[in-house]
N, C-alpha and C. Protein backbone atom coordinates (compact mmCIF):
# COMPACT_ATOMS: atom_id res chain seq x y z
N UNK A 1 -60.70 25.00 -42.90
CA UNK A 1 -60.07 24.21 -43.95
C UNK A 1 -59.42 25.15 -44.97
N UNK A 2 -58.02 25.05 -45.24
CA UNK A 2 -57.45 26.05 -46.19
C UNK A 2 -58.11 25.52 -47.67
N UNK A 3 -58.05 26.55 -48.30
CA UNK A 3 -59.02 26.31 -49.77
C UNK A 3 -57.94 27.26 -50.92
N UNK A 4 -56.86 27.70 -50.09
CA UNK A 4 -55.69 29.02 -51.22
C UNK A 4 -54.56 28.81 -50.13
N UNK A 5 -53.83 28.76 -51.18
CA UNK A 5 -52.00 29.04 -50.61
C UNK A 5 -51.33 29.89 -51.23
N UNK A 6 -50.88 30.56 -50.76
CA UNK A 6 -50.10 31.75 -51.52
C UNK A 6 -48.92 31.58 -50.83
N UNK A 7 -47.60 31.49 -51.68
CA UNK A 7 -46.26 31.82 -51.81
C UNK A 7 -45.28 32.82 -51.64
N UNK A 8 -44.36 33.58 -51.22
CA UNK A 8 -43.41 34.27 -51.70
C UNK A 8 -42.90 34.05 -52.47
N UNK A 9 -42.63 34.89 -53.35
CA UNK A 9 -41.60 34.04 -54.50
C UNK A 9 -39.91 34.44 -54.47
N UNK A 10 -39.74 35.27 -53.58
CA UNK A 10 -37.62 35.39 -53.87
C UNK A 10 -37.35 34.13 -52.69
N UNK A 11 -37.68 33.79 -51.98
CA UNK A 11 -37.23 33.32 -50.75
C UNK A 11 -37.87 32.13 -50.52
N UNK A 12 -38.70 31.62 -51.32
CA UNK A 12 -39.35 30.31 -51.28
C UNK A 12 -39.28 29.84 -52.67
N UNK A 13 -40.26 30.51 -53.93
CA UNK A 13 -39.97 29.85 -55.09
C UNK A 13 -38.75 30.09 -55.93
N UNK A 14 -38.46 30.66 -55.69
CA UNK A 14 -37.23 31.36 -56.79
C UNK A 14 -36.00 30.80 -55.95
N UNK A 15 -36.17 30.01 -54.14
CA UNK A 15 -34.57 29.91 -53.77
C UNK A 15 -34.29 28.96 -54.12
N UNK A 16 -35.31 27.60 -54.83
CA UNK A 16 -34.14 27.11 -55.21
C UNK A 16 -34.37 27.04 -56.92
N UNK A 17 -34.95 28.01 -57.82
CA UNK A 17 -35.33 27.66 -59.09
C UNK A 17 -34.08 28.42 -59.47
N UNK A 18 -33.40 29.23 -59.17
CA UNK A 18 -32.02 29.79 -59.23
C UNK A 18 -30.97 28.87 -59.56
N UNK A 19 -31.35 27.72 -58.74
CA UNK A 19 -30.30 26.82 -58.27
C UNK A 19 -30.58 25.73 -59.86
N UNK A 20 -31.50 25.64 -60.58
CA UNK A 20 -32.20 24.90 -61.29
C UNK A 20 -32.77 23.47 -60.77
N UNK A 21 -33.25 23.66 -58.97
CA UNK A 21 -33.87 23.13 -58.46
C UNK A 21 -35.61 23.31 -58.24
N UNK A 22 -36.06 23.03 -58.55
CA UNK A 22 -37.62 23.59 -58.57
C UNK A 22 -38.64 22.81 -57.98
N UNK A 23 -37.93 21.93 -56.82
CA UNK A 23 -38.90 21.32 -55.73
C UNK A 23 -40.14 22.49 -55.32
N UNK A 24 -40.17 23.02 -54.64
CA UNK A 24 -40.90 24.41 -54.39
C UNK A 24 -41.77 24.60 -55.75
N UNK A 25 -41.15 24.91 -56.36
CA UNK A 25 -42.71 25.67 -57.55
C UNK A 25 -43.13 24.07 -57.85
N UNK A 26 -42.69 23.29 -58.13
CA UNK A 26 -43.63 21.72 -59.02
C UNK A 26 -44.14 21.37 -57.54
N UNK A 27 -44.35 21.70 -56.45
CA UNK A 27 -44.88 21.57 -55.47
C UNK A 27 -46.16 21.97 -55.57
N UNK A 28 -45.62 23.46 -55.32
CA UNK A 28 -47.26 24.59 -55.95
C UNK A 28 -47.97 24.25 -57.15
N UNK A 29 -46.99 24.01 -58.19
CA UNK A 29 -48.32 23.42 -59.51
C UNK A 29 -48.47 22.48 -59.42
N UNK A 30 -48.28 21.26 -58.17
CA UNK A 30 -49.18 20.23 -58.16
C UNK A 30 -50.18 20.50 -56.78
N UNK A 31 -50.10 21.77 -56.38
CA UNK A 31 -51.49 21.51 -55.29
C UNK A 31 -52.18 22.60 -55.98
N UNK A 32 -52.03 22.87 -56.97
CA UNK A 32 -52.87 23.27 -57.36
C UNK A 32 -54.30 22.45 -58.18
N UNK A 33 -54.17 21.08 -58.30
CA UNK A 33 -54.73 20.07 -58.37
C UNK A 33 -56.04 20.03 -57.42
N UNK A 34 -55.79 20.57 -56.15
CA UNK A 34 -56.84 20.57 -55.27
C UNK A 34 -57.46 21.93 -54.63
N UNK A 35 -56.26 23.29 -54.94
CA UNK A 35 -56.68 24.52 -54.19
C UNK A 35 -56.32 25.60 -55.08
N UNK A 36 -57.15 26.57 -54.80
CA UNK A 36 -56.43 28.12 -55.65
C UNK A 36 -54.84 28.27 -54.86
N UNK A 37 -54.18 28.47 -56.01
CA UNK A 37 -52.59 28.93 -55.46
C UNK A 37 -52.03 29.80 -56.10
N UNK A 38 -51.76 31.21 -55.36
CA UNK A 38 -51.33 32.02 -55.65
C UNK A 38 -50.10 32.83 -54.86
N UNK A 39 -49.64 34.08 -55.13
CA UNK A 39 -48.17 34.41 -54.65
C UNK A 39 -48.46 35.72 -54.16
N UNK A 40 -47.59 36.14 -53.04
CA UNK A 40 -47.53 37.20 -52.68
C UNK A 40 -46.24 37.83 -52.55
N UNK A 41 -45.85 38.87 -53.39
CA UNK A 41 -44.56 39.22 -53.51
C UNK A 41 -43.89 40.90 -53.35
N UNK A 42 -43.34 41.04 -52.40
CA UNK A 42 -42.81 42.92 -52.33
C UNK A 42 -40.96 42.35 -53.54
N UNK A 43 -41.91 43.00 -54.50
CA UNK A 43 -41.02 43.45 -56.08
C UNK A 43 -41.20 44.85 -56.39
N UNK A 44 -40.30 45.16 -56.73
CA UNK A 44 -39.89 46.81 -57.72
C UNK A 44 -40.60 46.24 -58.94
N UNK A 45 -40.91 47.06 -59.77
CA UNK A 45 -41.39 46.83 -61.30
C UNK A 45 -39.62 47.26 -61.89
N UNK A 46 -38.53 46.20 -61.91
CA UNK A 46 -37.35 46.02 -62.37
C UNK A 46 -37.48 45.34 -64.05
N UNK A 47 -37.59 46.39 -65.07
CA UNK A 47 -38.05 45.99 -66.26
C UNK A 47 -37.30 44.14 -66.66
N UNK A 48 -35.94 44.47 -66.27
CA UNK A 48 -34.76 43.39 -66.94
C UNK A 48 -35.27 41.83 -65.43
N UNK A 49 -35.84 42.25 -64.18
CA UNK A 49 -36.03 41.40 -63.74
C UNK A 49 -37.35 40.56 -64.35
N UNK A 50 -38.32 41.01 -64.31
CA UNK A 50 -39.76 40.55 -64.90
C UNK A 50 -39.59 39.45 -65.66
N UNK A 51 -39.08 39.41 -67.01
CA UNK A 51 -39.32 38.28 -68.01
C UNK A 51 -38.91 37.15 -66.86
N UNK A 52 -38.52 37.08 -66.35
CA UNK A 52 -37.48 36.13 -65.06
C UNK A 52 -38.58 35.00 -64.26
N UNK A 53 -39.07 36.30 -63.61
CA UNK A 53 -40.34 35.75 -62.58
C UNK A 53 -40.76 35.45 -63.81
N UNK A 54 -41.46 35.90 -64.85
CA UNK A 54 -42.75 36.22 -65.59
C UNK A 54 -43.05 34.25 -65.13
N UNK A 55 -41.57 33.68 -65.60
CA UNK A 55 -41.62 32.02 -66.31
C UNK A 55 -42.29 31.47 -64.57
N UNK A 56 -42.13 32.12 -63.66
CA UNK A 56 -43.29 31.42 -62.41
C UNK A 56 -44.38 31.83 -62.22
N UNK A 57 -44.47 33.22 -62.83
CA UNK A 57 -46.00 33.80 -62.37
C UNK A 57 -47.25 33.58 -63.35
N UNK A 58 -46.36 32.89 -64.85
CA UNK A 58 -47.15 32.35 -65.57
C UNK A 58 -48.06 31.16 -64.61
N UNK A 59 -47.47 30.12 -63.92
CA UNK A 59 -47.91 29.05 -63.56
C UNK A 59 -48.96 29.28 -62.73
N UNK A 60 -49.53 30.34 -61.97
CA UNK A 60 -50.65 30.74 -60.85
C UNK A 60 -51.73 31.83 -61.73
N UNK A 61 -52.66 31.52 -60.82
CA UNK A 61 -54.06 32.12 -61.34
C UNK A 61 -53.35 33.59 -61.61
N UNK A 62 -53.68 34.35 -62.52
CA UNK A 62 -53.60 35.77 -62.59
C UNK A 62 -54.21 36.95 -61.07
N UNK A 63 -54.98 36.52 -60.76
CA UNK A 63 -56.25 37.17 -60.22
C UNK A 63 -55.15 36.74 -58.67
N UNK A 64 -54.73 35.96 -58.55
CA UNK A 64 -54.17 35.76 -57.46
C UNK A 64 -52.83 36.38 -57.07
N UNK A 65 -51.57 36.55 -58.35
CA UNK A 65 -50.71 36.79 -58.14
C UNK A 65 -50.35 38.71 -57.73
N UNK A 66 -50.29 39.02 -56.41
CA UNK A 66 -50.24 40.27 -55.84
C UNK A 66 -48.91 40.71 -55.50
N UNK A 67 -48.26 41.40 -56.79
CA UNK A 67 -47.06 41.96 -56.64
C UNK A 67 -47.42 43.75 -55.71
N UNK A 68 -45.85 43.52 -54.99
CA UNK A 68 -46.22 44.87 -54.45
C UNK A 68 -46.06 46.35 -55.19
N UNK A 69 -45.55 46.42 -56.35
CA UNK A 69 -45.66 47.37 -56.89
C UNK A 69 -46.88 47.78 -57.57
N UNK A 70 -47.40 47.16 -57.98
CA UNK A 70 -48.65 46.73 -58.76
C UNK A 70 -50.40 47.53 -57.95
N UNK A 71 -50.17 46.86 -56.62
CA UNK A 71 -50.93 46.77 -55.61
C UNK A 71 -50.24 48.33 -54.68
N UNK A 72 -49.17 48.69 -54.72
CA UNK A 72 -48.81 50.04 -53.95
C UNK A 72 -48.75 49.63 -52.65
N UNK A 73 -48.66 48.35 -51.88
CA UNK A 73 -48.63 47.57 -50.53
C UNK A 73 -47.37 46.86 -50.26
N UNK A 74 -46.65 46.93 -49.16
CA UNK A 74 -45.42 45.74 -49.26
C UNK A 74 -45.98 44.68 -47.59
N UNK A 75 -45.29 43.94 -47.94
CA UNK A 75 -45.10 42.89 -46.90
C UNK A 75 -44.13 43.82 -45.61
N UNK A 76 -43.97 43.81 -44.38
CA UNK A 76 -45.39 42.70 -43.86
C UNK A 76 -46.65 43.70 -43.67
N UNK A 77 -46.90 45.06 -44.13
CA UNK A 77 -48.27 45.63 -44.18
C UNK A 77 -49.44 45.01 -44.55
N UNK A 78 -49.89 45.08 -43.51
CA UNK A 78 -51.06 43.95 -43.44
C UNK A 78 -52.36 44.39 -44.84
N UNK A 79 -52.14 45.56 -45.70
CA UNK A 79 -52.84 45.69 -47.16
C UNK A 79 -52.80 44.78 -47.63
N UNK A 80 -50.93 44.78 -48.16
CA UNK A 80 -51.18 43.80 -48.93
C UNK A 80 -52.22 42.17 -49.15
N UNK A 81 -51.76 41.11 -48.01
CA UNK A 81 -52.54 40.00 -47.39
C UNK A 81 -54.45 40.31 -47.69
N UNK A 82 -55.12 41.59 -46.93
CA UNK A 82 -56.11 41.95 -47.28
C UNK A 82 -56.25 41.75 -49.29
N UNK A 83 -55.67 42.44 -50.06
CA UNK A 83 -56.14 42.32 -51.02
C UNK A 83 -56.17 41.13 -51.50
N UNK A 84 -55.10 40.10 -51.28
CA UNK A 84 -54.86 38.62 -51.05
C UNK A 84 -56.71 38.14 -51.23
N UNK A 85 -56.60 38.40 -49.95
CA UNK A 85 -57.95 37.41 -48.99
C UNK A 85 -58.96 38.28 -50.04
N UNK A 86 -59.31 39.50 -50.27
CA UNK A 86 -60.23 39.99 -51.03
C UNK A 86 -60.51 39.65 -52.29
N UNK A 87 -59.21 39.15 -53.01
CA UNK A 87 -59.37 38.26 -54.28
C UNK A 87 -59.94 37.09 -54.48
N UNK A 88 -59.87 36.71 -53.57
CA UNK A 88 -59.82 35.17 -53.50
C UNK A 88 -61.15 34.54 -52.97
N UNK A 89 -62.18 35.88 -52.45
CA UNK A 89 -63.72 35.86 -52.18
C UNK A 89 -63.63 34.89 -50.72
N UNK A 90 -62.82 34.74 -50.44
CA UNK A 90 -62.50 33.67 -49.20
C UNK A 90 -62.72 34.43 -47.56
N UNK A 91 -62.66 33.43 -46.42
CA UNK A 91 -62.52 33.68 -45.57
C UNK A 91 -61.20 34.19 -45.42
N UNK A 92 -60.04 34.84 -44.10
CA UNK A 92 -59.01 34.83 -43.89
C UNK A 92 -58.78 33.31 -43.75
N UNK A 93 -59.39 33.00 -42.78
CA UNK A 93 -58.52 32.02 -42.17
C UNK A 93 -58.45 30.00 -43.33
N UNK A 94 -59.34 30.67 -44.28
CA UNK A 94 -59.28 29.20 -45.74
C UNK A 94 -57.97 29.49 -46.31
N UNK A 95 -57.17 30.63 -46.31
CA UNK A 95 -55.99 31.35 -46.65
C UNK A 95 -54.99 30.77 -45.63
N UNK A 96 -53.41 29.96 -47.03
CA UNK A 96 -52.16 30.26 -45.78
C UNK A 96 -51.13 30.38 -46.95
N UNK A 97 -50.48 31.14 -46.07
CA UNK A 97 -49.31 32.18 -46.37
C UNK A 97 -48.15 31.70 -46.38
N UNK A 98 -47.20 31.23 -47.02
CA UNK A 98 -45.81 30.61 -47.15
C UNK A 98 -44.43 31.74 -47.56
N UNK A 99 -43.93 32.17 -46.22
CA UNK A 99 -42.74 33.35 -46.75
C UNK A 99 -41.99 32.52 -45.79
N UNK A 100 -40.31 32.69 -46.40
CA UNK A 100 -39.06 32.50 -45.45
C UNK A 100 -39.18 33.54 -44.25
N UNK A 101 -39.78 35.09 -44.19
CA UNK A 101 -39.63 35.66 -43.43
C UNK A 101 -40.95 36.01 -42.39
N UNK A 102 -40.14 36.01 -40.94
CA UNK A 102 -40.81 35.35 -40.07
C UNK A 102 -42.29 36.69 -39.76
N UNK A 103 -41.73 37.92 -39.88
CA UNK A 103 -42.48 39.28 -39.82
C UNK A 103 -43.50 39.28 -40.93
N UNK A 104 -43.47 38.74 -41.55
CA UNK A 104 -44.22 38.74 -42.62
C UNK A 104 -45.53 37.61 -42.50
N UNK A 105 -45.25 36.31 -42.20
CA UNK A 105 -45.81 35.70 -41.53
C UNK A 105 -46.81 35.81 -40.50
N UNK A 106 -46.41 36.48 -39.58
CA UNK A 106 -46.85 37.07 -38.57
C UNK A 106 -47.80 38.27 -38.56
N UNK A 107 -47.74 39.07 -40.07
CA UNK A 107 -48.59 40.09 -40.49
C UNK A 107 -49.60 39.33 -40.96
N UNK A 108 -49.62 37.97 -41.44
CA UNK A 108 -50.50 37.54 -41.96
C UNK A 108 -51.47 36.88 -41.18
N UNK A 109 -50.72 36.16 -40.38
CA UNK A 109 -51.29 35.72 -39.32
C UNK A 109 -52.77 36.38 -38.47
N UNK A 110 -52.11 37.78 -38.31
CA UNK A 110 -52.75 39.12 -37.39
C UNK A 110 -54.11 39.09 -38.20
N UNK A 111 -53.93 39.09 -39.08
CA UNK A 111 -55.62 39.44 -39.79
C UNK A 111 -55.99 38.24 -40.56
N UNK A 112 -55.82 36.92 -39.99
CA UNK A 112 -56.33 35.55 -39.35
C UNK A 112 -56.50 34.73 -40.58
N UNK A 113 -55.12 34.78 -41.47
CA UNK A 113 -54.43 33.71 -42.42
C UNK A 113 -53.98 32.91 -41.36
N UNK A 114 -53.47 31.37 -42.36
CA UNK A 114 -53.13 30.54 -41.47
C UNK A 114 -51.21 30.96 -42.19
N UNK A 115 -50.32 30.88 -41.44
CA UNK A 115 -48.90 30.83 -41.79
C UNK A 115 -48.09 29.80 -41.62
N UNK A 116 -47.26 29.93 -42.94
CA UNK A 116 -45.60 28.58 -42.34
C UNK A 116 -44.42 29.69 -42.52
N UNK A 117 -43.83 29.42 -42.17
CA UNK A 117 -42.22 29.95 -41.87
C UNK A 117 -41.32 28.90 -42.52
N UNK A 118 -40.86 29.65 -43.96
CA UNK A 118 -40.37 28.65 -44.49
C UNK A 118 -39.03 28.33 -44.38
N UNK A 119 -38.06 27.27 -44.83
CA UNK A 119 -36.56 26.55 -43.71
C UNK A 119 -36.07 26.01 -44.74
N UNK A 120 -36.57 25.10 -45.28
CA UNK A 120 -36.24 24.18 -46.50
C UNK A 120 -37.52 23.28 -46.66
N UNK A 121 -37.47 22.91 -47.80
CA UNK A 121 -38.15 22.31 -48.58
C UNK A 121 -38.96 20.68 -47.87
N UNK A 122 -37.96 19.93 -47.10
CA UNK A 122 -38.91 19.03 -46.28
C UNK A 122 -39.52 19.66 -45.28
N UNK A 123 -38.83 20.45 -44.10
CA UNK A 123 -39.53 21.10 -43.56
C UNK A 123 -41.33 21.62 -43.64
N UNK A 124 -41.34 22.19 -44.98
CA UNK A 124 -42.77 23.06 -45.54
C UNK A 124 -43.44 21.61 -45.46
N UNK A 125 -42.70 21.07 -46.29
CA UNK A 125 -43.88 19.25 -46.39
C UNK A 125 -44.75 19.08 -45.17
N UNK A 126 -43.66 19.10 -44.00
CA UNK A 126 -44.31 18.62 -42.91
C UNK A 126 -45.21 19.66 -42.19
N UNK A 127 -44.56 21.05 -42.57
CA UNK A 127 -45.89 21.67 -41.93
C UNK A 127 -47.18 22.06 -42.53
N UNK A 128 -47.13 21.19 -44.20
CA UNK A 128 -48.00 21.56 -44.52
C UNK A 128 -49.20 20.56 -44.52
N UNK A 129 -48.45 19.28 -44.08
CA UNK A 129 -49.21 17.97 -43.22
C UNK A 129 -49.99 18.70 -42.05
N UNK A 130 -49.63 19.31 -41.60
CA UNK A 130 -50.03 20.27 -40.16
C UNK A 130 -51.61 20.84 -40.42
N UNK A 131 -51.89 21.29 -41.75
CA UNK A 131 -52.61 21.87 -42.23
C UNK A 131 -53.49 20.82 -42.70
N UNK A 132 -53.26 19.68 -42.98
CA UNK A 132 -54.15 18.57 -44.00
C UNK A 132 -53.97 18.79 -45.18
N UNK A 133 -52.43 19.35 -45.56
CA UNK A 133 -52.48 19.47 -47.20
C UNK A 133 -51.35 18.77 -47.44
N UNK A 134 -51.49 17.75 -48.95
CA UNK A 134 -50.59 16.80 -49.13
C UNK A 134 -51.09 16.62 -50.47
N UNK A 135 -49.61 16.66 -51.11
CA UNK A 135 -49.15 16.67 -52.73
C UNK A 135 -50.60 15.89 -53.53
């Protein structure tokens, strides 16, 4: 049973909060209603980018959000995911992983997160029915 979801944020939350669409993140802060939700992200420490994210990374547990500069790990190196799952006091597999990219996914997978491959925004819905998780 997943019990944490963790995000990417350029390619899932941020593709369409750019757009000043924010299906995707009011997604995540409403399952967070039922599960720890947190992000997993390969970022530079880009001083002028930060305040940017800051306004999404406010919305997730601290303890959860695992930037890769931060952590010295990028995606899809299977570290990063580990410190993920190590935060979170969890099994791997109560853990799933939401990136547009498919290698990354697949790193997560390997050390026995559950993964989606993200497409667009109904898409995730339905695979996240797949999982037994619903808004």
């Amino acid at each position: 049973m997943i019990k944490v979801i963790a995000f990417d944020v350029g390619g899932v939350l941020l593709k369409y909060f750019f757009w000043k669409n924010k299906k995707v993140l009011d997604l995540a802060i409403s399952l967070k209603k039922k599960y720890k939700v947190g992000i997993i992200s390969n970022i530079d420490k880009f001083p002028s980018i930060l305040p940017m994210y800051q306004q999404v990374y406010s919305n997730f547990d601290e303890n959860l959000v695992i930037l890769s500069f931060q952590v010295k790990s990028n995606k899809p190196g299977n570290r990063i995911f580990e410190i993920f799952i190590e935060r979170t006091g969890l099994a791997p597999d109560e853990c799933l992983f939401i990136d547009n990219v498919r290698k990354n996914v697949i790193s997560a997978e390997e050390i026995g997160m559950k993964g989606i491959v993200f497409k667009n925004f109904d898409q995730l819905l339905l695979e996240l029915t797949k999982f037994g998780i619903q808004q």
